[in-house]
N, C-alpha and C. Protein backbone atom coordinates (compact mmCIF):
# COMPACT_ATOMS: atom_id res chain seq x y z
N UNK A 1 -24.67 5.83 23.73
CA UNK A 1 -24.27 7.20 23.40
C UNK A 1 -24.84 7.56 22.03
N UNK A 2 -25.67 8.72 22.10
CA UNK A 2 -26.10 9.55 20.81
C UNK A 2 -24.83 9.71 19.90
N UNK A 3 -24.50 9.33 18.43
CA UNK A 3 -23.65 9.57 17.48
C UNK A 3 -24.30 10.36 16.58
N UNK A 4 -23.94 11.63 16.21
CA UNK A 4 -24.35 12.59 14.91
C UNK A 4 -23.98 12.10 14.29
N UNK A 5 -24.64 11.70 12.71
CA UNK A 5 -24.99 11.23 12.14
C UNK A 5 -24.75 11.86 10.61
N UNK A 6 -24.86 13.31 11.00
CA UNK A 6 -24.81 14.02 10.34
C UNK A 6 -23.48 14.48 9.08
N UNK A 7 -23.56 14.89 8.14
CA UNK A 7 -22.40 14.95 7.01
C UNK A 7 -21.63 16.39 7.78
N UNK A 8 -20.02 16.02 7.51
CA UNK A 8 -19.45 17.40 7.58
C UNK A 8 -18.37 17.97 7.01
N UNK A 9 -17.81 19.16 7.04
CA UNK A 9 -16.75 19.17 6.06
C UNK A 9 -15.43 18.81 6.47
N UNK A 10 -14.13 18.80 5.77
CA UNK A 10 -12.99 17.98 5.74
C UNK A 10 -12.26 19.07 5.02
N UNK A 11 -11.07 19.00 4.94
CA UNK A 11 -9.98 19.41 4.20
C UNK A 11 -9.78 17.95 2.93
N UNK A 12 -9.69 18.40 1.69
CA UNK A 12 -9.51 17.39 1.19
C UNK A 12 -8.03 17.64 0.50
N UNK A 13 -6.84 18.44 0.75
CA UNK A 13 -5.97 18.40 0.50
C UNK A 13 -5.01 19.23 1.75
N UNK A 14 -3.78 18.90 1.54
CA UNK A 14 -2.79 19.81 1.94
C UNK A 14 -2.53 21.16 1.53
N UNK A 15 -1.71 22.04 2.67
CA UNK A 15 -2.07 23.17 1.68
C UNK A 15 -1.17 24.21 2.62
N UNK A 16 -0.37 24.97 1.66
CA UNK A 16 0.53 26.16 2.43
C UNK A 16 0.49 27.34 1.82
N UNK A 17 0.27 28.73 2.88
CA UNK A 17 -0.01 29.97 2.31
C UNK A 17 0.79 30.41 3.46
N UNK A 18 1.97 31.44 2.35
CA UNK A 18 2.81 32.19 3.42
C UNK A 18 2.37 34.03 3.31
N UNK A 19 2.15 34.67 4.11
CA UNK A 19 1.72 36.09 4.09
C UNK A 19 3.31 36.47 5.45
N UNK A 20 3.35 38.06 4.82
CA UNK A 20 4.50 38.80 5.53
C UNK A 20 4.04 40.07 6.25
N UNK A 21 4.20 40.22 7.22
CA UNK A 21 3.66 41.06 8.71
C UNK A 21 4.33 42.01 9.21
N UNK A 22 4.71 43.07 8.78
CA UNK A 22 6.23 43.84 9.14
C UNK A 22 7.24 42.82 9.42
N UNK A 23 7.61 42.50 8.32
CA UNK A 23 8.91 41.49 8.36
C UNK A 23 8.97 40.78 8.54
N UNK A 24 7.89 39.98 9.62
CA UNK A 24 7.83 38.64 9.37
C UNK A 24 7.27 37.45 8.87
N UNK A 25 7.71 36.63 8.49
CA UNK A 25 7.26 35.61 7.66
C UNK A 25 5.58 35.09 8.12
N UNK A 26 4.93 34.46 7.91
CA UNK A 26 4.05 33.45 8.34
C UNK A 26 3.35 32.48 7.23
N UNK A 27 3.90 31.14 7.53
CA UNK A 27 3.50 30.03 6.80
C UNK A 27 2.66 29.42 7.48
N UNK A 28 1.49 29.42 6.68
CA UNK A 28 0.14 28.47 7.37
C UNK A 28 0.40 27.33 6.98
N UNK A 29 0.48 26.05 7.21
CA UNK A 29 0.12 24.97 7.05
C UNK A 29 -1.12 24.21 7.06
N UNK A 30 -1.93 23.85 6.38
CA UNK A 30 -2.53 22.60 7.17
C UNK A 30 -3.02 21.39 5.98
N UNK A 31 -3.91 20.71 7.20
CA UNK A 31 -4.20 19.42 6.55
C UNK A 31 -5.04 18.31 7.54
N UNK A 32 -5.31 17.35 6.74
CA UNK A 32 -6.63 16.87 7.06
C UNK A 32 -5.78 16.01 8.02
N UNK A 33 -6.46 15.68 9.40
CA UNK A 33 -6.04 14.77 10.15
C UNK A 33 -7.05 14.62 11.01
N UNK A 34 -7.18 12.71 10.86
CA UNK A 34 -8.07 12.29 11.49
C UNK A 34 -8.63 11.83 12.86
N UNK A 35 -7.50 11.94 13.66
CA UNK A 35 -6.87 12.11 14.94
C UNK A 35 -5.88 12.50 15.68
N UNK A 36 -5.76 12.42 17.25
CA UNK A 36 -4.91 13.12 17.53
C UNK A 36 -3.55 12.97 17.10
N UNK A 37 -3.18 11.77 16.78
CA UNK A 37 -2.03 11.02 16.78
C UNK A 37 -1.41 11.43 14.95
N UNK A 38 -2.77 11.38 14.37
CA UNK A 38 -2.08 12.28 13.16
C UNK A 38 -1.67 13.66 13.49
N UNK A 39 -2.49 14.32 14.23
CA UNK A 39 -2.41 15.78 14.55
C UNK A 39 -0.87 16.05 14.46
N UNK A 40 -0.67 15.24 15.73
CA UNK A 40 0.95 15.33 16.50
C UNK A 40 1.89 14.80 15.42
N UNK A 41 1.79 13.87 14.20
CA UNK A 41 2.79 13.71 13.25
C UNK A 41 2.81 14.69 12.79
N UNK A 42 1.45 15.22 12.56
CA UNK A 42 2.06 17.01 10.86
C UNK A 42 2.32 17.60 11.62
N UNK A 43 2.40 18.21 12.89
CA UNK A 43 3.00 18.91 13.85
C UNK A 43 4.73 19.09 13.77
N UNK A 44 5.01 17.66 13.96
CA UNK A 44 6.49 17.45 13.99
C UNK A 44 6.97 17.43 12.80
N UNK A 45 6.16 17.05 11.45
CA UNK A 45 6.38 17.23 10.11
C UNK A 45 7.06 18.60 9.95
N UNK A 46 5.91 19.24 10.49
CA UNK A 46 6.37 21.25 10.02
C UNK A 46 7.46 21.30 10.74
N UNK A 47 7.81 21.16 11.86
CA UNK A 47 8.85 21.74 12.69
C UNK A 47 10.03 21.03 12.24
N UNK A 48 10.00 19.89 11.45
CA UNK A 48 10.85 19.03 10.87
C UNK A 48 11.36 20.21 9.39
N UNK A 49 10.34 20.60 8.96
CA UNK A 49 10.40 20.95 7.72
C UNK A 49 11.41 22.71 7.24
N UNK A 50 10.64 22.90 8.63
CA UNK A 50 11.23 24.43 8.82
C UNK A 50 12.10 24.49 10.54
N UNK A 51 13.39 23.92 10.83
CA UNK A 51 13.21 23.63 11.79
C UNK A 51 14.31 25.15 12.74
N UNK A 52 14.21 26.24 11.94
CA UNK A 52 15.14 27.10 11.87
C UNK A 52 13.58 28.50 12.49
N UNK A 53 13.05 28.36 12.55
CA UNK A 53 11.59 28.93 12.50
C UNK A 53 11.75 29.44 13.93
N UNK A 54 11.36 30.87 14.13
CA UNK A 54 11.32 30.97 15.71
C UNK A 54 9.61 30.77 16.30
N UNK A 55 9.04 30.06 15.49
CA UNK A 55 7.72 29.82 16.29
C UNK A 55 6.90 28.81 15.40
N UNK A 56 6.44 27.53 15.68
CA UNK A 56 5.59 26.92 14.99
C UNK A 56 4.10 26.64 16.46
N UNK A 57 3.27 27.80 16.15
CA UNK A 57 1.67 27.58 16.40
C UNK A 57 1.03 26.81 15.83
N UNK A 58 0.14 26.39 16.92
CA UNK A 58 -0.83 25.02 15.89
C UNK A 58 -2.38 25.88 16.99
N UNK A 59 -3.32 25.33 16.00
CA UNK A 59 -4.65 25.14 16.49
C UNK A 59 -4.83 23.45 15.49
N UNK A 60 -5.71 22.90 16.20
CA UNK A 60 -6.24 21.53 15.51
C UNK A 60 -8.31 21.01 15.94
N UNK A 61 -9.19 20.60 15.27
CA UNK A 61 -9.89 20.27 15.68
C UNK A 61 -10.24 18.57 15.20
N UNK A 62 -10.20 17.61 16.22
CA UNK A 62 -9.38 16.32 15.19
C UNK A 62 -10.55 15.50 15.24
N UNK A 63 -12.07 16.21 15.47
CA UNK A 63 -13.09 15.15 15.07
C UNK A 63 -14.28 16.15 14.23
N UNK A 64 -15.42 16.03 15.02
CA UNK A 64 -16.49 16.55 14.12
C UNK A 64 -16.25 18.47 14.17
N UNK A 65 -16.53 19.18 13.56
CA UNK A 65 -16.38 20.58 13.84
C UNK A 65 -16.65 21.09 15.58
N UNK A 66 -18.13 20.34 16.04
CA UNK A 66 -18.55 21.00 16.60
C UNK A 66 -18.13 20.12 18.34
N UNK A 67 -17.17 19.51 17.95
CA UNK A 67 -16.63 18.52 18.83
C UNK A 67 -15.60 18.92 19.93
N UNK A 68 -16.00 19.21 20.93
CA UNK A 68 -15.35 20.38 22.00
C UNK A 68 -14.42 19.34 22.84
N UNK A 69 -14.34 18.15 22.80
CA UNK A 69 -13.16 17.22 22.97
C UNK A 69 -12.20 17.15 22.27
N UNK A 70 -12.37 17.76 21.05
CA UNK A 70 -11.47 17.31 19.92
C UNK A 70 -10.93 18.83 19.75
N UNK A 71 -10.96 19.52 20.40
CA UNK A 71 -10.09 20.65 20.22
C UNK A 71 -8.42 21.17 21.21
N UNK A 72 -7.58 21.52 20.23
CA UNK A 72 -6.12 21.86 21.00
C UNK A 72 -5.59 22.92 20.03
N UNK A 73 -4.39 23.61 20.82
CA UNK A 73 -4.18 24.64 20.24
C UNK A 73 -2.76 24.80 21.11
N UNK A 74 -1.75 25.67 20.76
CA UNK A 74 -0.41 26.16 20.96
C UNK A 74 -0.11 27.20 20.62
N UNK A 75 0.41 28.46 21.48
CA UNK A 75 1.03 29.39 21.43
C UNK A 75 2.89 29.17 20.82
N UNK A 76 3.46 28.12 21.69
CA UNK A 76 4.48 27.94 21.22
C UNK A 76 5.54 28.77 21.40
N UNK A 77 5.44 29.40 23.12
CA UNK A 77 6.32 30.36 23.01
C UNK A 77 5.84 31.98 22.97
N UNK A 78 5.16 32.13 21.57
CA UNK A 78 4.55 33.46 22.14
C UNK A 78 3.70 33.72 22.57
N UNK A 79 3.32 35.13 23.22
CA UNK A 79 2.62 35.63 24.46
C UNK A 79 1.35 34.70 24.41
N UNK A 80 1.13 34.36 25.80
CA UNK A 80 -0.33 33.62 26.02
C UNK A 80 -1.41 34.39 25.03
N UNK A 81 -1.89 33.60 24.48
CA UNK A 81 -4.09 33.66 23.81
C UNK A 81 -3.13 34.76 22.38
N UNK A 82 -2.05 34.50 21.86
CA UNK A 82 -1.98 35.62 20.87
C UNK A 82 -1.65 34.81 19.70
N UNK A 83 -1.80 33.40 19.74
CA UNK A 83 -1.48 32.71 18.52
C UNK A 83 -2.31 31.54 18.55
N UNK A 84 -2.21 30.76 19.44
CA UNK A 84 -3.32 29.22 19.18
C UNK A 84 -4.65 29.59 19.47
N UNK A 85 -4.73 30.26 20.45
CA UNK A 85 -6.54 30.68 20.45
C UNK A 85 -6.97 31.64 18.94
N UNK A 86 -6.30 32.48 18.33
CA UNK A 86 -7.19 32.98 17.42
C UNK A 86 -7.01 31.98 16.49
N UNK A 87 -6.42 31.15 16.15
CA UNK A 87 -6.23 30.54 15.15
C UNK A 87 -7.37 29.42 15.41
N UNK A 88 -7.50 28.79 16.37
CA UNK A 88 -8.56 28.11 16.61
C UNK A 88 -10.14 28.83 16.15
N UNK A 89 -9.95 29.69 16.99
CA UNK A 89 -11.49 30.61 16.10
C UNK A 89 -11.87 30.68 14.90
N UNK A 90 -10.39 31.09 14.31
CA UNK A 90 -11.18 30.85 13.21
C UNK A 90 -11.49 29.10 12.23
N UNK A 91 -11.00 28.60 12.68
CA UNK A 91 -10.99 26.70 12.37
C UNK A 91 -12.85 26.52 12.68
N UNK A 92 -13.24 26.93 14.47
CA UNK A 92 -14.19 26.35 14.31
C UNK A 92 -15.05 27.62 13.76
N UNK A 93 -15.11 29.29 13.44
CA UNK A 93 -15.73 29.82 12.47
C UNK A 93 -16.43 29.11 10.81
N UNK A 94 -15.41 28.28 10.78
CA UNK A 94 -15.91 27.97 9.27
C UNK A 94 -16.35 26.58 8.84
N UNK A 95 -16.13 25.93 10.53
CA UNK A 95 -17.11 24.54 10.58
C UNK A 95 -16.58 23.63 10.02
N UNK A 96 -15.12 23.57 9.80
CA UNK A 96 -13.88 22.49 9.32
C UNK A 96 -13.84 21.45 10.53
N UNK A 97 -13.73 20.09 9.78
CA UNK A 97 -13.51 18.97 10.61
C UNK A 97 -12.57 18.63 10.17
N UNK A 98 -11.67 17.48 11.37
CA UNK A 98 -10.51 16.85 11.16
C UNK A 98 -9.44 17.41 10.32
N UNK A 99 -8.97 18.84 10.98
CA UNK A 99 -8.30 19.41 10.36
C UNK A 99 -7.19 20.18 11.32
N UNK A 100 -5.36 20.63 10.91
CA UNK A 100 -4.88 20.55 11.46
C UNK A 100 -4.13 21.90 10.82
N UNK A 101 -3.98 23.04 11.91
CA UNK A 101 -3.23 24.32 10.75
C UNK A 101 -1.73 24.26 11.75
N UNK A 102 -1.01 24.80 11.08
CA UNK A 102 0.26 24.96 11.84
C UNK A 102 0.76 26.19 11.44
N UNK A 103 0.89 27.80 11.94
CA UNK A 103 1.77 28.81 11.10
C UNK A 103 3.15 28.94 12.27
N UNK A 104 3.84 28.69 10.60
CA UNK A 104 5.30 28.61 11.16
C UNK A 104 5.96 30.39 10.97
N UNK A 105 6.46 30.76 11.92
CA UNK A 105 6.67 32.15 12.04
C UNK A 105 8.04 32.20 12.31
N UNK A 106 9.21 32.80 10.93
CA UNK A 106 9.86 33.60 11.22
C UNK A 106 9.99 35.13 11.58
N UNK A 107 10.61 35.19 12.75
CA UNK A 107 10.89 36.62 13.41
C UNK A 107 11.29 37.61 12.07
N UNK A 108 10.64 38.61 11.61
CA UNK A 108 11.76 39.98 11.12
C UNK A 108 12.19 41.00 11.55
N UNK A 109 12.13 40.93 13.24
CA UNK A 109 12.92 41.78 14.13
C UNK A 109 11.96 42.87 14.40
N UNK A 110 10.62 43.31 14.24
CA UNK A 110 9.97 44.42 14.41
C UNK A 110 8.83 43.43 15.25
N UNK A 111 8.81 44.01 16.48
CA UNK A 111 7.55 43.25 17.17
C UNK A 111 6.20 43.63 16.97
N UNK A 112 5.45 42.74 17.08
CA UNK A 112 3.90 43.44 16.48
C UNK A 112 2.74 43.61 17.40
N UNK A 113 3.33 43.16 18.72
CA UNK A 113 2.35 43.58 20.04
C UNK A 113 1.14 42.42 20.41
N UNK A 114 0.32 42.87 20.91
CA UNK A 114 -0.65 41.41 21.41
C UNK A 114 -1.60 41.35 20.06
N UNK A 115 -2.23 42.36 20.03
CA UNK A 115 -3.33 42.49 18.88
C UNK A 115 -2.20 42.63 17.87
N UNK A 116 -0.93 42.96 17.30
CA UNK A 116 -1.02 42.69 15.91
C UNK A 116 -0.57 40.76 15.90
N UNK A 117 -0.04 40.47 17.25
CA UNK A 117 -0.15 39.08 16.36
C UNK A 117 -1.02 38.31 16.69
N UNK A 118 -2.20 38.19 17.45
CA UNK A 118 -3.69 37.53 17.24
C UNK A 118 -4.01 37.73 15.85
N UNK A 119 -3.86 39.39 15.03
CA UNK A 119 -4.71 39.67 13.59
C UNK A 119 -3.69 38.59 12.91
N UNK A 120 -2.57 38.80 13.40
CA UNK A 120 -1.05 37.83 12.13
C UNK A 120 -1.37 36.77 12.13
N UNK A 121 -1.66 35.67 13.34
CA UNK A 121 -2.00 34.14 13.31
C UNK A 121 -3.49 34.01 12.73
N UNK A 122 -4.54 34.88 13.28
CA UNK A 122 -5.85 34.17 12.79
C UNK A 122 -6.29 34.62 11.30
N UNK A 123 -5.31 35.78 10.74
CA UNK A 123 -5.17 36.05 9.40
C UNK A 123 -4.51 34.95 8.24
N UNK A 124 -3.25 34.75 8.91
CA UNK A 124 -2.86 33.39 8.73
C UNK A 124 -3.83 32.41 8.03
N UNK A 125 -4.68 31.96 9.22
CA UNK A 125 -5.51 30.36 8.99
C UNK A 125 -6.55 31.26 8.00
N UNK A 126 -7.03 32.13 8.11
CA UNK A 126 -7.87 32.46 7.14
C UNK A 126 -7.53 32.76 6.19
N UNK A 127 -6.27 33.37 5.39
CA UNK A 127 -6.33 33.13 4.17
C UNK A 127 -5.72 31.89 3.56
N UNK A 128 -5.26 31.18 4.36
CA UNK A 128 -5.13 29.57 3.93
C UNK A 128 -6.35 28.94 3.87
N UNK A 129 -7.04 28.88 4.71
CA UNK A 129 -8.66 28.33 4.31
C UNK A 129 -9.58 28.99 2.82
N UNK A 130 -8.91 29.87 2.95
CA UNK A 130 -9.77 30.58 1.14
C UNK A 130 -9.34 29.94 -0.13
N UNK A 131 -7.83 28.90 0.04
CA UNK A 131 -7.25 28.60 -1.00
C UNK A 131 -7.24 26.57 -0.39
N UNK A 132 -8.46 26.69 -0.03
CA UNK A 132 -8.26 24.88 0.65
C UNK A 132 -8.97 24.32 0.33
N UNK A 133 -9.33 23.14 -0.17
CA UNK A 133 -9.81 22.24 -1.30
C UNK A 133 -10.76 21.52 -0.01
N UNK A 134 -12.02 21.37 0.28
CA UNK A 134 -12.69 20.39 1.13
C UNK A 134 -13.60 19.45 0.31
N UNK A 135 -13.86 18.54 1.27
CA UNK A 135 -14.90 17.73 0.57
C UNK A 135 -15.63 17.00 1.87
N UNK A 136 -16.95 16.22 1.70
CA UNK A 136 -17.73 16.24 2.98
C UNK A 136 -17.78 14.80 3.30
N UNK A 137 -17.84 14.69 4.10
CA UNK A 137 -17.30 13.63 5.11
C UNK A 137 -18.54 13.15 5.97
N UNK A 138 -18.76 11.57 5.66
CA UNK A 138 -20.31 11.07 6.30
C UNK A 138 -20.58 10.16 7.08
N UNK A 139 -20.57 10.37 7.81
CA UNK A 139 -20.21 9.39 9.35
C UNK A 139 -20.52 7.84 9.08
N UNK A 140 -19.77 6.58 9.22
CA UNK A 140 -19.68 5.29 9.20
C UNK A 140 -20.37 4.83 10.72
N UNK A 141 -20.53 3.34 10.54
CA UNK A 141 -20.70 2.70 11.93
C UNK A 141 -20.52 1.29 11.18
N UNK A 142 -20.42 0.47 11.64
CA UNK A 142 -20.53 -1.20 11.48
C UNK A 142 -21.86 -2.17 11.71
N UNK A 143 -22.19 -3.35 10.88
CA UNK A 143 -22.72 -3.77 11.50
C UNK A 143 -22.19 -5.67 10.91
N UNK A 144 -23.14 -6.59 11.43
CA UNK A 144 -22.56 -7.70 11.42
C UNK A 144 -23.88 -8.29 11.05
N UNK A 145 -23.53 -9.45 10.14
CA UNK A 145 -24.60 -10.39 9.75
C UNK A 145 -23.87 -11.38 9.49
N UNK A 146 -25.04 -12.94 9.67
CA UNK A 146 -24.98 -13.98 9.58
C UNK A 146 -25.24 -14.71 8.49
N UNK A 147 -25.18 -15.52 7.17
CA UNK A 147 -26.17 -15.84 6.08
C UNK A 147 -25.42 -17.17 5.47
N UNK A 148 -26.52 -17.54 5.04
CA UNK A 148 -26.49 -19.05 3.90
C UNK A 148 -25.23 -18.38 2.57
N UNK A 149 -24.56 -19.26 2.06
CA UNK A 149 -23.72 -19.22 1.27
C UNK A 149 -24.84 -18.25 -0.30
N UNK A 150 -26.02 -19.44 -0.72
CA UNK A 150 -26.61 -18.76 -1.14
C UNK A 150 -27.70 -17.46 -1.74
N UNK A 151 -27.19 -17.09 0.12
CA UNK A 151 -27.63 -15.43 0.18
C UNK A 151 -26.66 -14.39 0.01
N UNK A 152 -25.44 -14.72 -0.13
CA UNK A 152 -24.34 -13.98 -0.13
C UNK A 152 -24.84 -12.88 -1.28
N UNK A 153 -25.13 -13.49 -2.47
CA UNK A 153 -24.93 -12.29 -3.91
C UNK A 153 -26.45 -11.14 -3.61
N UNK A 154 -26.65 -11.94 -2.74
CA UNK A 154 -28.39 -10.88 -2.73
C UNK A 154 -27.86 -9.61 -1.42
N UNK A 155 -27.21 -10.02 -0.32
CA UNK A 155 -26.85 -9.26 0.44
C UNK A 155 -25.82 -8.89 -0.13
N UNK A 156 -24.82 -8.77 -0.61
CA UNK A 156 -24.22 -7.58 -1.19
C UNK A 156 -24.53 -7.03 -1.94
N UNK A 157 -25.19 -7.03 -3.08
CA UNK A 157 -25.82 -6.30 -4.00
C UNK A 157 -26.70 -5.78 -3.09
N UNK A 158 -27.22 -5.95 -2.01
CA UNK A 158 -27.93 -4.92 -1.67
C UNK A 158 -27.40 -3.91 -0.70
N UNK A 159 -26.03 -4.53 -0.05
CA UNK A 159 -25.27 -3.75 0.70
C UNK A 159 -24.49 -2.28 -0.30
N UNK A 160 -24.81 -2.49 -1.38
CA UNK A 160 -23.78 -1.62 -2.85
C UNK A 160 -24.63 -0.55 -2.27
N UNK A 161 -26.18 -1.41 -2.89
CA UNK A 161 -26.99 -0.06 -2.80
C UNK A 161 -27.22 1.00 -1.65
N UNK A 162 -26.59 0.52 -0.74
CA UNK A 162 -27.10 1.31 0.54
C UNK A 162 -25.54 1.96 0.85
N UNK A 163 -24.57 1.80 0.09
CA UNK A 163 -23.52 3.05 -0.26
C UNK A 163 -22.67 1.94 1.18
N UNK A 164 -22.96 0.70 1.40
CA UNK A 164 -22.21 -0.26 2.20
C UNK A 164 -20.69 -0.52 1.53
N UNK A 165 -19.91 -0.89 2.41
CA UNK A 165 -18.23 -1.72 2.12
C UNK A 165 -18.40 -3.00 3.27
N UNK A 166 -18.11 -4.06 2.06
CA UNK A 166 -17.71 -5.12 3.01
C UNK A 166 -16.27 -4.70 3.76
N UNK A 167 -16.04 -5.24 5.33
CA UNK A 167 -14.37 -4.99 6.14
C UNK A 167 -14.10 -6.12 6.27
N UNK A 168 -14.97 -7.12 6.57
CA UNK A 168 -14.58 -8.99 6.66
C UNK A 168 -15.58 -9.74 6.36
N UNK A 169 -15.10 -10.59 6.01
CA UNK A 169 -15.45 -11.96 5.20
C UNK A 169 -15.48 -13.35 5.99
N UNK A 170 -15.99 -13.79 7.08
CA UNK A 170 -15.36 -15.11 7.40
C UNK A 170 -16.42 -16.53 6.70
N UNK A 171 -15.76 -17.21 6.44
CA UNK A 171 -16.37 -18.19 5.95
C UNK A 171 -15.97 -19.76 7.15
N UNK A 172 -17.28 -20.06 7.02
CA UNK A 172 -17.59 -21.28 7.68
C UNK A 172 -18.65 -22.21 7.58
N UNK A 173 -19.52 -22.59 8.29
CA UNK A 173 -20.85 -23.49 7.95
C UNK A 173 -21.48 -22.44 7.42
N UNK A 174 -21.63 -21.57 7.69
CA UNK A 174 -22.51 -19.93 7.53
C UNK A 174 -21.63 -18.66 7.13
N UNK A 175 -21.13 -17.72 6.51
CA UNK A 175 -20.58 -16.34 6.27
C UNK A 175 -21.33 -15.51 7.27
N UNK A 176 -20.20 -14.79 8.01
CA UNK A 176 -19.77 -13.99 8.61
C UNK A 176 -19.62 -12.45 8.36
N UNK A 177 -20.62 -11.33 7.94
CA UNK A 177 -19.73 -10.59 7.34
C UNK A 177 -19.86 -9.22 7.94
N UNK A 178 -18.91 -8.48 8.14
CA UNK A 178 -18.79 -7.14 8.69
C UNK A 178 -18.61 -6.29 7.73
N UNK A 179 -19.52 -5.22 7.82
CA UNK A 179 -19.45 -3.99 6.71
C UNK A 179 -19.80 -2.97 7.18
N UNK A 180 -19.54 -1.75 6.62
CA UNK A 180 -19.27 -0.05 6.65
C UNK A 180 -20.07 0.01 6.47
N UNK A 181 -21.18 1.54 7.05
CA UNK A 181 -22.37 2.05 6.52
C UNK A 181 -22.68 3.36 6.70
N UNK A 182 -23.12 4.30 5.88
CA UNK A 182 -23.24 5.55 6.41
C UNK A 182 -24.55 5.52 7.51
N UNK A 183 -23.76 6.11 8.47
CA UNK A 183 -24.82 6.32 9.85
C UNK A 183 -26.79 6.09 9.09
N UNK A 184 -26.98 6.85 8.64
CA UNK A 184 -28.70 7.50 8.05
C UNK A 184 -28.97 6.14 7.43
N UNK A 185 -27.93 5.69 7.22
CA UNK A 185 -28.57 4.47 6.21
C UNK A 185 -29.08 2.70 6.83
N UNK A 186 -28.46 2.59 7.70
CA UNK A 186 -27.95 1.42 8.46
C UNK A 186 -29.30 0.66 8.99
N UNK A 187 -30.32 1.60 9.29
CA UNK A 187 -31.32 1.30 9.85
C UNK A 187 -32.50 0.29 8.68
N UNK A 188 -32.68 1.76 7.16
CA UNK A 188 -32.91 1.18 5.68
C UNK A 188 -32.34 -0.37 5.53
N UNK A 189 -30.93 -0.70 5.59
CA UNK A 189 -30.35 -1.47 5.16
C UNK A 189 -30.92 -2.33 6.00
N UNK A 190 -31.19 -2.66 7.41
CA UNK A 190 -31.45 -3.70 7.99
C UNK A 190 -32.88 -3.81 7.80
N UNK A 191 -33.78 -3.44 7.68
CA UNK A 191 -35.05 -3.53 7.23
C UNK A 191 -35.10 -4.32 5.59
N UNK A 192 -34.11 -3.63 5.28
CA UNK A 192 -34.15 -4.13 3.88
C UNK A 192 -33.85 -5.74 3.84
N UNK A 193 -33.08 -6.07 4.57
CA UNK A 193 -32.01 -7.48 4.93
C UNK A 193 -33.01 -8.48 5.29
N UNK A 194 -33.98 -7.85 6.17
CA UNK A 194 -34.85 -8.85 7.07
C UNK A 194 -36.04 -8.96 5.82
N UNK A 195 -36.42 -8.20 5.40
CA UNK A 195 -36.91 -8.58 4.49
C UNK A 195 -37.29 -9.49 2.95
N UNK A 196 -35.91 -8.92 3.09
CA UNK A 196 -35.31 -9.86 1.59
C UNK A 196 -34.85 -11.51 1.88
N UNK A 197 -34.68 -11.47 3.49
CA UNK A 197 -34.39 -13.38 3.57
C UNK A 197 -35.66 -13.47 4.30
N UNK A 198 -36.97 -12.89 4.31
CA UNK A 198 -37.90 -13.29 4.98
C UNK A 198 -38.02 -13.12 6.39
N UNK A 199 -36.82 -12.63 7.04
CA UNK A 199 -36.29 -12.82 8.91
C UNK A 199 -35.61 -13.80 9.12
N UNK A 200 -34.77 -14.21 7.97
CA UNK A 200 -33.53 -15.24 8.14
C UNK A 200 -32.69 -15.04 8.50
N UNK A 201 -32.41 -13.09 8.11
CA UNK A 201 -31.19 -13.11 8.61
C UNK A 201 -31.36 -11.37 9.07
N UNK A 202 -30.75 -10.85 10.53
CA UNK A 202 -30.74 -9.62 11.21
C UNK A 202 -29.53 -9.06 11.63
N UNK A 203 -29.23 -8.41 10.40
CA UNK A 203 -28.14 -7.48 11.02
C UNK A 203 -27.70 -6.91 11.87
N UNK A 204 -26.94 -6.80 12.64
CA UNK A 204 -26.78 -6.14 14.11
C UNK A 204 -25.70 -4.99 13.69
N UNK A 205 -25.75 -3.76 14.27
CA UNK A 205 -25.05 -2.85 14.31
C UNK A 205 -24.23 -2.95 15.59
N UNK A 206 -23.10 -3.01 15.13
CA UNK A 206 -21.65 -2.75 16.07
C UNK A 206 -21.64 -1.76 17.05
N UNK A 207 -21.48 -1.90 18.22
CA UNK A 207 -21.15 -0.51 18.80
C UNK A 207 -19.65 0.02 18.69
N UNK A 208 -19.75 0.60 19.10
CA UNK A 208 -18.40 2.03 18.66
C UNK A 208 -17.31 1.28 19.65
C-alpha cells in the first residue's frame, strides 16, 4: 500500500470558543486526536463537561486531512445535514488533520430553522479554528537493523542525523534495533547505513 508521505497540519492545542445565535449558546470545542478511540473519549469528555446541554454535535477527521476513511460527524438530535455535515466542511476546508470539534448547544428558546443552524454550527468550527494553535505533523514508519556492538555509536549518530528515534534496543550476540523515521527520509538513511558498514549491515523498513 502507497503511504503519503507527505507533512500535514495538526491542532497543536485545545481550544474553546463560545458565540450566541438568537439566544443560543454555542461552544466549539476541539482538539487534536489521533484516532478514533481518542475521538470518542473528547466526545464523552464534552458531554461529561456540559452535561445539561441540549445538543453536543461533533464532526471529526482522525487521520490525514484528505483521508475519506477517517471522517465522522453527528447531528445529535438536530434536524438531519444541519449540524455534523457543515461542521465537517468546514474541518476538511482548511486541511486540519487529526482533529476533533464538538459544539455544545444550549437551546435559548427561539428556533433558527435549517439554514440558520447549518450557518450556527459551521460558524461555530470556524471561528474556533481562527483562534487554534497548529503545528505540522510528518509522517513516521519503522525500520529494523542488525549490527556489531562496535557499530552501535556510528549508527546512531547517524540515525540523529536523519531526524531518527531509537523504539528498541535488544541486545544479544548482535543489537537489535528498531527506530522511527520520517517517511522522505528512510530511504537516505538506509543508503547511508549500507554504506557506512560497507554492506554489513541493511536496514529493513517495517511494514505498517
Amino acid at each position: 500500500m502507497l503511504i503519503n508521505s507527505s507533512p500535514y497540519t495538526i491542532p497543536a492545542s485545545e481550544i474553546e470558543v463560545e458565540s450566541l445565535v438568537n439566544r443560543s449558546r454555542f461552544i466549539c470545542s476541539i482538539k487534536h486526536c489521533a484516532d478514533k478511540m481518542a475521538t470518542k473519549a473528547f466526545i464523552e469528555l464534552i458531554r461529561q463537561r456540559y452535561p445539561d446541554a441540549s445538543h453536543h454535535c461533533y464532526a471529526f477527521i482522525s487521520s490525514r486531512p484528505e483521508d475519506s476513511q477517517a471522517y465522522g460527524f453527528s447531528d445529535d438530535g438536530e434536524p438531519s445535514g444541519t449540524a455534523g455535515r457543515p461542521m465537517l466542511a468546514v474541518l476538511q476546508g482548511n486541511a486540519i488533520g487529526e482533529i476533533c470539534a464538538v459544539v455544545t448547544r444550549y437551546f435559548g428558546g427561539v428556533k433558527l430553522g435549517t439554514g440558520g443552524l447549518q450557518r450556527a454550527y459551521g460558524n461555530s468550527v470556524r471561528q474556533a479554528l481562527l483562534e487554534l494553535s497548529t503545528s505540522e505533523k510528518i509522517p513516521t514508519a519503522q525500520i529494523n537493523l542488525t549490527c556489531d556492538y562496535q557499530q552501535i555509536k556510528d549508527i546512531e549518530h547517524t540515525l540523529t542525523g536523519y531526524d531518527g528515534i531509537i523504539t528498541q534496543q535488544d541486545y544479544g550476540i548482535e543489537v537489535v534495533i528498531t527506530a522511527s523515521l520520517p517517511i522522505p527520509r528512510i530511504d537516505e538513511f538506509i543508503a547511508r547505513v549500507i554504506e557506512l558498514t560497507a554492506g554489513r549491515v541493511t536496514p529493513k523498513r517495517l511494514l505498517e
